[in-house]
PDB file of N, CA and C in Angstrom:
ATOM      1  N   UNK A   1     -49.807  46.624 -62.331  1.00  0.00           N
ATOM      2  CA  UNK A   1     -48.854  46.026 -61.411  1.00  0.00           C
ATOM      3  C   UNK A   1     -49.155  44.527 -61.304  1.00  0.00           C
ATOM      4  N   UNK A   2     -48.150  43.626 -61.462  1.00  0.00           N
ATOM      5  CA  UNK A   2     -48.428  42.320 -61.008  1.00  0.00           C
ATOM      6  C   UNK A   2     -48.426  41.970 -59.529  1.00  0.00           C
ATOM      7  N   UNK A   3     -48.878  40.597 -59.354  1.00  0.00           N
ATOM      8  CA  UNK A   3     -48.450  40.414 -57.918  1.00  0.00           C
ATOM      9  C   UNK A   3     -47.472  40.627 -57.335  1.00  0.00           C
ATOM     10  N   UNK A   4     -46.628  39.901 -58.003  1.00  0.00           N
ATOM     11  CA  UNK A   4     -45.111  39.765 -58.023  1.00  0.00           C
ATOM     12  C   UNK A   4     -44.707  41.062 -57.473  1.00  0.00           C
ATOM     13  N   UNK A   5     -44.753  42.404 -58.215  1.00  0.00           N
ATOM     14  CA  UNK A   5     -44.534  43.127 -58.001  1.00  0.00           C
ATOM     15  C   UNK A   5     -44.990  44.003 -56.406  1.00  0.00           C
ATOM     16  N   UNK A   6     -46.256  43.913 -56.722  1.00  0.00           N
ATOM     17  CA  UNK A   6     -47.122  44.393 -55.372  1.00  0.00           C
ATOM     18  C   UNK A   6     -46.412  43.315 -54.151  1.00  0.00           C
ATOM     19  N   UNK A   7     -46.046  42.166 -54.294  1.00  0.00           N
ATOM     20  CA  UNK A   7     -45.397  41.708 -53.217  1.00  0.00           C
ATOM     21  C   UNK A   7     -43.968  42.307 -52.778  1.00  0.00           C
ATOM     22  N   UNK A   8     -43.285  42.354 -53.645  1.00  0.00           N
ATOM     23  CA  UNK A   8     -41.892  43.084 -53.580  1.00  0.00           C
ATOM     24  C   UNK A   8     -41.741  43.701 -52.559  1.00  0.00           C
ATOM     25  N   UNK A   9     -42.894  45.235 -53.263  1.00  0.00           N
ATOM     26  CA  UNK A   9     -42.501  46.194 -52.729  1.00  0.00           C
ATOM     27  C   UNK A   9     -43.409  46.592 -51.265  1.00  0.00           C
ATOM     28  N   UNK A  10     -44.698  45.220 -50.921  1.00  0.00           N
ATOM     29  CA  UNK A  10     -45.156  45.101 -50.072  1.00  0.00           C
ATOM     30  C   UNK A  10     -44.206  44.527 -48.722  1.00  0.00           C
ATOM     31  N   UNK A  11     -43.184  43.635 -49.297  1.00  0.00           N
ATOM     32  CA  UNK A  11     -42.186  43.570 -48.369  1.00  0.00           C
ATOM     33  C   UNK A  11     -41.204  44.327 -48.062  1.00  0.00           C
ATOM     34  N   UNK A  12     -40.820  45.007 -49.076  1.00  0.00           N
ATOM     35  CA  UNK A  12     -39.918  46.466 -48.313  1.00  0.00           C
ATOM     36  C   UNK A  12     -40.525  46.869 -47.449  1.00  0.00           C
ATOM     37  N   UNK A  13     -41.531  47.495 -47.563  1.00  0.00           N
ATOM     38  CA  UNK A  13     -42.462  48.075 -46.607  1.00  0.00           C
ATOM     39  C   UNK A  13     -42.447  47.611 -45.233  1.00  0.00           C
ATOM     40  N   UNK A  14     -43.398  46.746 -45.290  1.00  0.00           N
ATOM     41  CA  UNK A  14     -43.075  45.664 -44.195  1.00  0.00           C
ATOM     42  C   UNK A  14     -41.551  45.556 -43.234  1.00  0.00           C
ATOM     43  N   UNK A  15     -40.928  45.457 -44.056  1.00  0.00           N
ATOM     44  CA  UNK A  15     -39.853  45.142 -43.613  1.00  0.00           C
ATOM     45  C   UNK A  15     -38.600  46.007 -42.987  1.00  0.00           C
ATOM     46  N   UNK A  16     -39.905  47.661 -43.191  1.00  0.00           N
ATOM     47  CA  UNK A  16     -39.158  48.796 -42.221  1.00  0.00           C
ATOM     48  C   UNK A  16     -40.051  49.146 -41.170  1.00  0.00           C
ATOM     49  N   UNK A  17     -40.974  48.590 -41.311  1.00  0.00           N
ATOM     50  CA  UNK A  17     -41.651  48.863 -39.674  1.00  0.00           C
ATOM     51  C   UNK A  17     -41.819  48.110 -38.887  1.00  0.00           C
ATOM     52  N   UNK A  18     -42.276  48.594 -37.348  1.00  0.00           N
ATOM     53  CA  UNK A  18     -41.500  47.463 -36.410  1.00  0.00           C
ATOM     54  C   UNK A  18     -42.994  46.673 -36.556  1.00  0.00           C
ATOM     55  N   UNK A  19     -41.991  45.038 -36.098  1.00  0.00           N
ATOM     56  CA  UNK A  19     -42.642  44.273 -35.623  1.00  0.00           C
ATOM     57  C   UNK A  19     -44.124  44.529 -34.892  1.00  0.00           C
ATOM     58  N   UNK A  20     -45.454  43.969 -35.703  1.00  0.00           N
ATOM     59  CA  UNK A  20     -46.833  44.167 -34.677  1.00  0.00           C
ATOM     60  C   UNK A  20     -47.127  45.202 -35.430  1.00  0.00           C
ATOM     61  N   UNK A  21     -46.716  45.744 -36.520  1.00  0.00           N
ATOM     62  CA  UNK A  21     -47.478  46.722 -37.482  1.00  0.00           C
ATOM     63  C   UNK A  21     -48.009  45.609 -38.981  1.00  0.00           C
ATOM     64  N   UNK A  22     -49.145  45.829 -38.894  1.00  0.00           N
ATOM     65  CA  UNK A  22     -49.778  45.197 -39.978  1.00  0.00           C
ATOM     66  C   UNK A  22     -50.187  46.430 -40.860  1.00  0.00           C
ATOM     67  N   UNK A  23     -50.085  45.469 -42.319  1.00  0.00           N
ATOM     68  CA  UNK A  23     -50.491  46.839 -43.782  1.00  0.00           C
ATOM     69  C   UNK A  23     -52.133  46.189 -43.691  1.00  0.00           C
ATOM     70  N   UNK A  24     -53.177  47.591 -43.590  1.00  0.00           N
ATOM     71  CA  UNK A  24     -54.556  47.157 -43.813  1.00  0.00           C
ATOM     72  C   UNK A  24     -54.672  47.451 -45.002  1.00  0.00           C
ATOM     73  N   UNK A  25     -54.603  46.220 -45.657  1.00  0.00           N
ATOM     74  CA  UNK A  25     -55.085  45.813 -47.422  1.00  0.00           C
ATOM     75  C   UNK A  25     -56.293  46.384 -47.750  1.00  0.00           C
ATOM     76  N   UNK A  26     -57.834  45.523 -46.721  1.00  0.00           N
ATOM     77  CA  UNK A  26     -59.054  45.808 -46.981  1.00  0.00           C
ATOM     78  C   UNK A  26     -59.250  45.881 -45.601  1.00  0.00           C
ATOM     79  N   UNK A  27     -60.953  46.264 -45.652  1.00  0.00           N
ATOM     80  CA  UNK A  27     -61.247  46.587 -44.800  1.00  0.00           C
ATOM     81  C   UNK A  27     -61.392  45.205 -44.059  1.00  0.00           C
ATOM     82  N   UNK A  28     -60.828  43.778 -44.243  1.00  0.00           N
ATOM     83  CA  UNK A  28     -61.041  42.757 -43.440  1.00  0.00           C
ATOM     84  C   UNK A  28     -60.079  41.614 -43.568  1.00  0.00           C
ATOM     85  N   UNK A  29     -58.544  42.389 -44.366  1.00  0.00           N
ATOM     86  CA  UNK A  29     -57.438  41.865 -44.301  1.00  0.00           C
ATOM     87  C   UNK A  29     -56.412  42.605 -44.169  1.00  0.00           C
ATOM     88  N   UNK A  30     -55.315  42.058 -43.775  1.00  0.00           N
ATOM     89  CA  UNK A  30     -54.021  42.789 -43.574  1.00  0.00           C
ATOM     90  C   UNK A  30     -53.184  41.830 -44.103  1.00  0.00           C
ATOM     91  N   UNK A  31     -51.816  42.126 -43.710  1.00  0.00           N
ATOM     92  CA  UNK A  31     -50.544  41.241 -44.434  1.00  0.00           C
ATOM     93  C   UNK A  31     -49.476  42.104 -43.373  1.00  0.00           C
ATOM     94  N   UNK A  32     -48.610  40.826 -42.729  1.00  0.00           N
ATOM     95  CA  UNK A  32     -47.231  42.004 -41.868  1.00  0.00           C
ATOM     96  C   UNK A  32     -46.306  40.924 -42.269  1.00  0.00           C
ATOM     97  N   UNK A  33     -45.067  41.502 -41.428  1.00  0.00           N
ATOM     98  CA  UNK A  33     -43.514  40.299 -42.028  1.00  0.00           C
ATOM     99  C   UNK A  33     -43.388  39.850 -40.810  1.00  0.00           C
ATOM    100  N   UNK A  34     -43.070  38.107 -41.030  1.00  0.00           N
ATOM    101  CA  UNK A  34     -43.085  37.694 -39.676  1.00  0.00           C
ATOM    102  C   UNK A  34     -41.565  37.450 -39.308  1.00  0.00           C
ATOM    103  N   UNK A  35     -40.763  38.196 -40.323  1.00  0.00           N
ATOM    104  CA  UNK A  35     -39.225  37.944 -39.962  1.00  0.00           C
ATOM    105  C   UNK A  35     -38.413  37.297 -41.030  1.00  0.00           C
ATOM    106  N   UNK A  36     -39.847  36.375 -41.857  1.00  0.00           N
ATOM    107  CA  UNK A  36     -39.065  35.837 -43.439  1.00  0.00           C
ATOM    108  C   UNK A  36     -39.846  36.510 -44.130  1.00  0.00           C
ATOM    109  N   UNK A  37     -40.963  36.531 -44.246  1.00  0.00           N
ATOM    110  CA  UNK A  37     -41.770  36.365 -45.181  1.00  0.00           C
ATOM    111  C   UNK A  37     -43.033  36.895 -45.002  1.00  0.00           C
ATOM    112  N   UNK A  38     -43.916  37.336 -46.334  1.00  0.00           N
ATOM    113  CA  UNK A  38     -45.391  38.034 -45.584  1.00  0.00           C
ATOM    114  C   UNK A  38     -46.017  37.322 -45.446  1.00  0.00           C
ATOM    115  N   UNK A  39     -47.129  37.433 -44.522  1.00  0.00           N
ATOM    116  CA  UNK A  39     -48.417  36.654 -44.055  1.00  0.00           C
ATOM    117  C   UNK A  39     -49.607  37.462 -44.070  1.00  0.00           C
ATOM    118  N   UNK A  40     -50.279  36.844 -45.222  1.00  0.00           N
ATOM    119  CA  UNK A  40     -51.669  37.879 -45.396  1.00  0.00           C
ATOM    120  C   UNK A  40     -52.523  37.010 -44.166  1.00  0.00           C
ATOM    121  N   UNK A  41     -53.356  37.928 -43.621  1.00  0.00           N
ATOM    122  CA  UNK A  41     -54.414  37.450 -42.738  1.00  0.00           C
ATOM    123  C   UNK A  41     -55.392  38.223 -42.765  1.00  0.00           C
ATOM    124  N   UNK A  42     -56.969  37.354 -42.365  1.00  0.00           N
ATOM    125  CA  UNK A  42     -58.183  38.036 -42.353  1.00  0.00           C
ATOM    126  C   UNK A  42     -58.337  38.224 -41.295  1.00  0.00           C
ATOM    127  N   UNK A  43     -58.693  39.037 -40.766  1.00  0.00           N
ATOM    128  CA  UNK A  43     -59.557  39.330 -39.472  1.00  0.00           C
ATOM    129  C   UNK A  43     -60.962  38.887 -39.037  1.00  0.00           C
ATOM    130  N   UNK A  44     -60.961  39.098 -38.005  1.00  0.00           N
ATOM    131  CA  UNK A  44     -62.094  38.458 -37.236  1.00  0.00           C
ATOM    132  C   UNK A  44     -63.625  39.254 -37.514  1.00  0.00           C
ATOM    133  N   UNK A  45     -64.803  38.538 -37.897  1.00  0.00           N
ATOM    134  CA  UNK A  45     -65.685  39.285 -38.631  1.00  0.00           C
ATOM    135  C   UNK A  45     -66.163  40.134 -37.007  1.00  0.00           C
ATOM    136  N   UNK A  46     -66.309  40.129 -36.342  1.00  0.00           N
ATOM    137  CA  UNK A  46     -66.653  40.435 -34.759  1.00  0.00           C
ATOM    138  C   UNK A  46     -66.017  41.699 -34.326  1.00  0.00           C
ATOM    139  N   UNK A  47     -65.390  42.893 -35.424  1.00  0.00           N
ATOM    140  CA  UNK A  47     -64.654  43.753 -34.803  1.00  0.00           C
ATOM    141  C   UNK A  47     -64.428  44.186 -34.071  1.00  0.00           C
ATOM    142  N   UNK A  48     -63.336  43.093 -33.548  1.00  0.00           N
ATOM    143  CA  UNK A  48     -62.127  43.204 -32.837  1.00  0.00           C
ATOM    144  C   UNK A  48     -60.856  43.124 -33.359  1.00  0.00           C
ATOM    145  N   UNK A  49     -60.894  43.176 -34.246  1.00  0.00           N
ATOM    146  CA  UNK A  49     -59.277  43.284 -35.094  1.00  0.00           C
ATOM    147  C   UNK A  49     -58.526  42.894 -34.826  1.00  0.00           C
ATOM    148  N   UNK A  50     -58.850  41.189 -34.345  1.00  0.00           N
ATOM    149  CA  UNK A  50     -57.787  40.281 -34.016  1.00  0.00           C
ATOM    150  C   UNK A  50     -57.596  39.567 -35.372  1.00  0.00           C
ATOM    151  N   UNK A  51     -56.777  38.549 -35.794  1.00  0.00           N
ATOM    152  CA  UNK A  51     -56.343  38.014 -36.875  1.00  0.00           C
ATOM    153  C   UNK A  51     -57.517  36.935 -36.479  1.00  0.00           C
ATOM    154  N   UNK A  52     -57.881  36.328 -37.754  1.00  0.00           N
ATOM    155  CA  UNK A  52     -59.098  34.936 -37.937  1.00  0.00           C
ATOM    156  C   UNK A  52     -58.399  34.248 -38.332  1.00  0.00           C
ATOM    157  N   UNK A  53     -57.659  33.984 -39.625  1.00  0.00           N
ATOM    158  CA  UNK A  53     -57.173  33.400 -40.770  1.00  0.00           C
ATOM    159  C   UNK A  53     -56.125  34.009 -41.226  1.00  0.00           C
ATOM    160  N   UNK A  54     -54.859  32.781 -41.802  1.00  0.00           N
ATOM    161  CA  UNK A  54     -54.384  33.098 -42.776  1.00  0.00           C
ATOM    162  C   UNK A  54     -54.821  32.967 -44.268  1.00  0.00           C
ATOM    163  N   UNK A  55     -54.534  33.457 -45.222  1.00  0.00           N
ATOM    164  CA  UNK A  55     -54.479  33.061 -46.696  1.00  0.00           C
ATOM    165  C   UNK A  55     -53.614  33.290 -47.618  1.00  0.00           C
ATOM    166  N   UNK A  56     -53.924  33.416 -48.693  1.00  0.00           N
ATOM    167  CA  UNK A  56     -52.957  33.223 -49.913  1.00  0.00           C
ATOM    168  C   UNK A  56     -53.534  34.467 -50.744  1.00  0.00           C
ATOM    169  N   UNK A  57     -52.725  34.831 -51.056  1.00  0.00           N
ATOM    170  CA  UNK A  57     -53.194  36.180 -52.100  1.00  0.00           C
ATOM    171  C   UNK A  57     -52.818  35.814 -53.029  1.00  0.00           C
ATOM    172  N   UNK A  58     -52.489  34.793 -53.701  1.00  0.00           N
ATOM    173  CA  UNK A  58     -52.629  34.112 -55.154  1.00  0.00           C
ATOM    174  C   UNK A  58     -54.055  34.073 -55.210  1.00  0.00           C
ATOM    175  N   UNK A  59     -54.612  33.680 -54.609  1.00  0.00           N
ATOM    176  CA  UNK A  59     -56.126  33.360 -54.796  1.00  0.00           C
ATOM    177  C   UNK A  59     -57.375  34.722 -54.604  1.00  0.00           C
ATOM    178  N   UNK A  60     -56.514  35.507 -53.847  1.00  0.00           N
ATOM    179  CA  UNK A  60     -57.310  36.544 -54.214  1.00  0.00           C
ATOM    180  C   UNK A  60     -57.261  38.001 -54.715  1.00  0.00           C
ATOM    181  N   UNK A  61     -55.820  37.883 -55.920  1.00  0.00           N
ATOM    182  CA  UNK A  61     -55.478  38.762 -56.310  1.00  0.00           C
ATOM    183  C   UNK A  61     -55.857  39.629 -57.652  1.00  0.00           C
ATOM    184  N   UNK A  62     -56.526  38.366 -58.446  1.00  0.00           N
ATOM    185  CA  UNK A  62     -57.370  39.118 -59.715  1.00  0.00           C
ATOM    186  C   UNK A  62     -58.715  39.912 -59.077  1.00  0.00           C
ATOM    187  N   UNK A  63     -59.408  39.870 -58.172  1.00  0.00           N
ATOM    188  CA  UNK A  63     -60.820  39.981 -57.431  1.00  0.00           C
ATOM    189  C   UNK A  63     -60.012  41.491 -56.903  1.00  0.00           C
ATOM    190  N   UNK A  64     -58.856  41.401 -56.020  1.00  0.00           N
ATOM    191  CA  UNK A  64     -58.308  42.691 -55.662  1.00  0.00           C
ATOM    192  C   UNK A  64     -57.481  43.089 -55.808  1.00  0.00           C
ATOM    193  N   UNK A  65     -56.604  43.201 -56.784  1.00  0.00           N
ATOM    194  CA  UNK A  65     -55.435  43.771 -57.592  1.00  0.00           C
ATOM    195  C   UNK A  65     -56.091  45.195 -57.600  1.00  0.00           C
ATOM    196  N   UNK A  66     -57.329  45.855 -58.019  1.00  0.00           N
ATOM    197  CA  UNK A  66     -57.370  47.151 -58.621  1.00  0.00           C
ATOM    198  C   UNK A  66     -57.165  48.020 -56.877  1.00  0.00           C
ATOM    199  N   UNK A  67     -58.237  47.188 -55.635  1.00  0.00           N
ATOM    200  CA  UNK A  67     -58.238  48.185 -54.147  1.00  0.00           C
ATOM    201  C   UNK A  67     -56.712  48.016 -53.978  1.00  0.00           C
ATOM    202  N   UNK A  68     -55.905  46.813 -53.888  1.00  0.00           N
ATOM    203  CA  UNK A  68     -54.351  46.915 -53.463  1.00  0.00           C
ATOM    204  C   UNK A  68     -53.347  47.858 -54.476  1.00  0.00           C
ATOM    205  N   UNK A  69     -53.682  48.277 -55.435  1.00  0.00           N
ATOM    206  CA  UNK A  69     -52.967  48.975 -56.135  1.00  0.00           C
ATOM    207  C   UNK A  69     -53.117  50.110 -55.858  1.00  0.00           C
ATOM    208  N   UNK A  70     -54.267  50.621 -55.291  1.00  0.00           N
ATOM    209  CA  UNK A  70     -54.965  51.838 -54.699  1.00  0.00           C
ATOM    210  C   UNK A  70     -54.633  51.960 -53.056  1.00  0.00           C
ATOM    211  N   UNK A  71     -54.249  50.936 -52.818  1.00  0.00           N
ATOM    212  CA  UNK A  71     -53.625  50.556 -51.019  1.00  0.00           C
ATOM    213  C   UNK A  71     -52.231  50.930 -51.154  1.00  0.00           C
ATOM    214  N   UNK A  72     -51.741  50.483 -52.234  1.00  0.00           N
ATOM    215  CA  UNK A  72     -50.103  50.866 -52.451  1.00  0.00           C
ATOM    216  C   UNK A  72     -49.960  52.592 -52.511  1.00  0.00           C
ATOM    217  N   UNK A  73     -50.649  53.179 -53.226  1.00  0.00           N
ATOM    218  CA  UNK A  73     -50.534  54.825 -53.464  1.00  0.00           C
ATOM    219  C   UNK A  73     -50.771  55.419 -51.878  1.00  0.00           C
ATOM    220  N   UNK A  74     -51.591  54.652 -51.076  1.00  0.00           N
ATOM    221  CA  UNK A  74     -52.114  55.396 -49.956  1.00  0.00           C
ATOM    222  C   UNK A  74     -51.963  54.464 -49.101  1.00  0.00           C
ATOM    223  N   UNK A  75     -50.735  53.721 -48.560  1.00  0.00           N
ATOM    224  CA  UNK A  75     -50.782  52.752 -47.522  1.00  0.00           C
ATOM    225  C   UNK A  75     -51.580  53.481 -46.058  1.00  0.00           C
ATOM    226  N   UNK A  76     -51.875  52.409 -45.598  1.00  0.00           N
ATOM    227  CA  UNK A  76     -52.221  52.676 -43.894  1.00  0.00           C
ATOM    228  C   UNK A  76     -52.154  51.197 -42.972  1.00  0.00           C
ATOM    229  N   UNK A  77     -51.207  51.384 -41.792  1.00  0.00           N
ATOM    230  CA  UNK A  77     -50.946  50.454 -41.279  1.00  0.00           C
ATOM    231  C   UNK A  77     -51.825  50.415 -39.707  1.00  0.00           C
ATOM    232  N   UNK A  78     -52.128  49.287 -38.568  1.00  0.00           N
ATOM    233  CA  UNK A  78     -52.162  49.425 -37.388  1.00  0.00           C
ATOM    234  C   UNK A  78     -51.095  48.196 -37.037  1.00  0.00           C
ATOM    235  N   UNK A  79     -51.125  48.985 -35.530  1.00  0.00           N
ATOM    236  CA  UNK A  79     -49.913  48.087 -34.396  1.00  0.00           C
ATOM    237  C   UNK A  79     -51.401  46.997 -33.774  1.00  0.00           C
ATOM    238  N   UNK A  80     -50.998  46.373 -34.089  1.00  0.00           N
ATOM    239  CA  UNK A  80     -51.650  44.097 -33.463  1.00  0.00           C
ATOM    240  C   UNK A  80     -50.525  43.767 -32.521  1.00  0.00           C
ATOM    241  N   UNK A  81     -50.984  43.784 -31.595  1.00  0.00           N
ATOM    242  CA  UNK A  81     -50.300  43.624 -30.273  1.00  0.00           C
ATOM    243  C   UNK A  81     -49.777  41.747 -30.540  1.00  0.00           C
ATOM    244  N   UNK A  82     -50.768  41.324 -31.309  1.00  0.00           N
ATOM    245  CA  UNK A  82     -50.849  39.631 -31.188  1.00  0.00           C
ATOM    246  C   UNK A  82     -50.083  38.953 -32.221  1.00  0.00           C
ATOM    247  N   UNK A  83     -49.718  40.296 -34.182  1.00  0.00           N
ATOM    248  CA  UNK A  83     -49.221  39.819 -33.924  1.00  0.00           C
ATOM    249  C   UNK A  83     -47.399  40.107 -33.827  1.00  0.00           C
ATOM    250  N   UNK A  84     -47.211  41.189 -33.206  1.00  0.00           N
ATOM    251  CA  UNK A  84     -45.786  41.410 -32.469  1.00  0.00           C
ATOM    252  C   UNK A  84     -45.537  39.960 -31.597  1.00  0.00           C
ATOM    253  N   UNK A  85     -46.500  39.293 -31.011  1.00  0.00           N
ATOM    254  CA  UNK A  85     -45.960  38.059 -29.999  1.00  0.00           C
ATOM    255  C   UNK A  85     -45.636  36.913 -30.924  1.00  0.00           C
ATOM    256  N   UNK A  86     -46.507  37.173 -32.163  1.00  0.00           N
ATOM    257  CA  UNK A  86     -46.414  36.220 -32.756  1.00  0.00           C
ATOM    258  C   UNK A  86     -45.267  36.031 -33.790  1.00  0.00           C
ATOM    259  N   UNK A  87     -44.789  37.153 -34.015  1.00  0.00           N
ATOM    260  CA  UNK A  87     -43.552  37.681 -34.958  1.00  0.00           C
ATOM    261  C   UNK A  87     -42.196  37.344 -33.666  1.00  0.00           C
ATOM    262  N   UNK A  88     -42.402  37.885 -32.811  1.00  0.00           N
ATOM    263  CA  UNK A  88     -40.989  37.569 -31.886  1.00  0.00           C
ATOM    264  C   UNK A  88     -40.953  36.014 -31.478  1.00  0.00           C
ATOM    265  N   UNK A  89     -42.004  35.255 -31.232  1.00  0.00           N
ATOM    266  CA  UNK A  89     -41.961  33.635 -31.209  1.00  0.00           C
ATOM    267  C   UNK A  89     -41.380  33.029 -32.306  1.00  0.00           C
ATOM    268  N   UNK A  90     -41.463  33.700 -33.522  1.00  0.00           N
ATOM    269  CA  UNK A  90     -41.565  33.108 -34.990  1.00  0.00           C
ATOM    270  C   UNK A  90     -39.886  33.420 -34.973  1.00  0.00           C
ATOM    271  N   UNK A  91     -39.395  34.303 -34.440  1.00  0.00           N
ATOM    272  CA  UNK A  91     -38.055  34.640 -34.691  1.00  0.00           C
ATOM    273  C   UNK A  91     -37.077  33.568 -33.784  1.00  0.00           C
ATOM    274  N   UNK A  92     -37.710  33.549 -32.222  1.00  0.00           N
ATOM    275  CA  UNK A  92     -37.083  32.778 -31.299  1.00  0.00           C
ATOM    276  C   UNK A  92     -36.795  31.424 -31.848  1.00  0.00           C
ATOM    277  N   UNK A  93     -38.186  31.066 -32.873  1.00  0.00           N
ATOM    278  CA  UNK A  93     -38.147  29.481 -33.327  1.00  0.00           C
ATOM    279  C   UNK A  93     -36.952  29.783 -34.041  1.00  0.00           C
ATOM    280  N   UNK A  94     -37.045  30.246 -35.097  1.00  0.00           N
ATOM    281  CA  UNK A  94     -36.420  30.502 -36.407  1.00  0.00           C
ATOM    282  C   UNK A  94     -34.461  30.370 -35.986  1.00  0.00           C
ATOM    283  N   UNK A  95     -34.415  31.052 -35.264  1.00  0.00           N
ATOM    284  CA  UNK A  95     -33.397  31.515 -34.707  1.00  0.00           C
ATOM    285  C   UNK A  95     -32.921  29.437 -33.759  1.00  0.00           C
ATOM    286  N   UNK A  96     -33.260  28.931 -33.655  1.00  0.00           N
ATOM    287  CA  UNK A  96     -33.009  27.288 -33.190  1.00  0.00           C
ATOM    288  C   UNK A  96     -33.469  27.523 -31.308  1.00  0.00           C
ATOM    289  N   UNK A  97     -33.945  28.433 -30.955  1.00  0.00           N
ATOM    290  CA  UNK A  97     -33.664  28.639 -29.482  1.00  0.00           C
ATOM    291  C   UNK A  97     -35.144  28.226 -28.609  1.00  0.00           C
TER     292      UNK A  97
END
């Protein structure tokens, strides 16, 4: 599977569950739709499973292409309360209001 691909169909996905559901990639990243587009993020090393960081999964997709291809056969998501606030702000902007 290419990225390309794994993104695709990582945004369908995404893009049927509600808002504040994040896909757990690894055990210390996720990726959700913030209304355009995905946003991979790391989590906080301190488990609490708040978001730390964003990044780019260009950069870390040869290193984990084989666990995300293995994430795709067996997705598992959690509800992030933080970022549902952060997805409905992102929309309010988006939206001119």
């Amino acid at each position: 599977m290419t990225r390309d691909e794994f993104e695709s169909k990582l945004a369908m996905i995404l893009q049927d569950v509600a808002f504040g559901t994040t896909a757990d990639l690894t055990q210390g990243a996720v990726a959700y739709w913030n209304g355009q587009h995905i946003v991979y993020a790391m989590l906080r090393k301190d488990d609490s499973g708040l978001i730390d960081r964003e990044f780019d999964l260009a950069a870390q997709w040869s290193t984990w292409r084989e666990s995300l291809e293995a994430w795709m056969k067996r997705p598992t998501f959690s509800v992030r309360p933080e970022v549902e606030t952060s997805c409905n702000a992102h929309e309010v902007h988006a939206r001119g209001h």
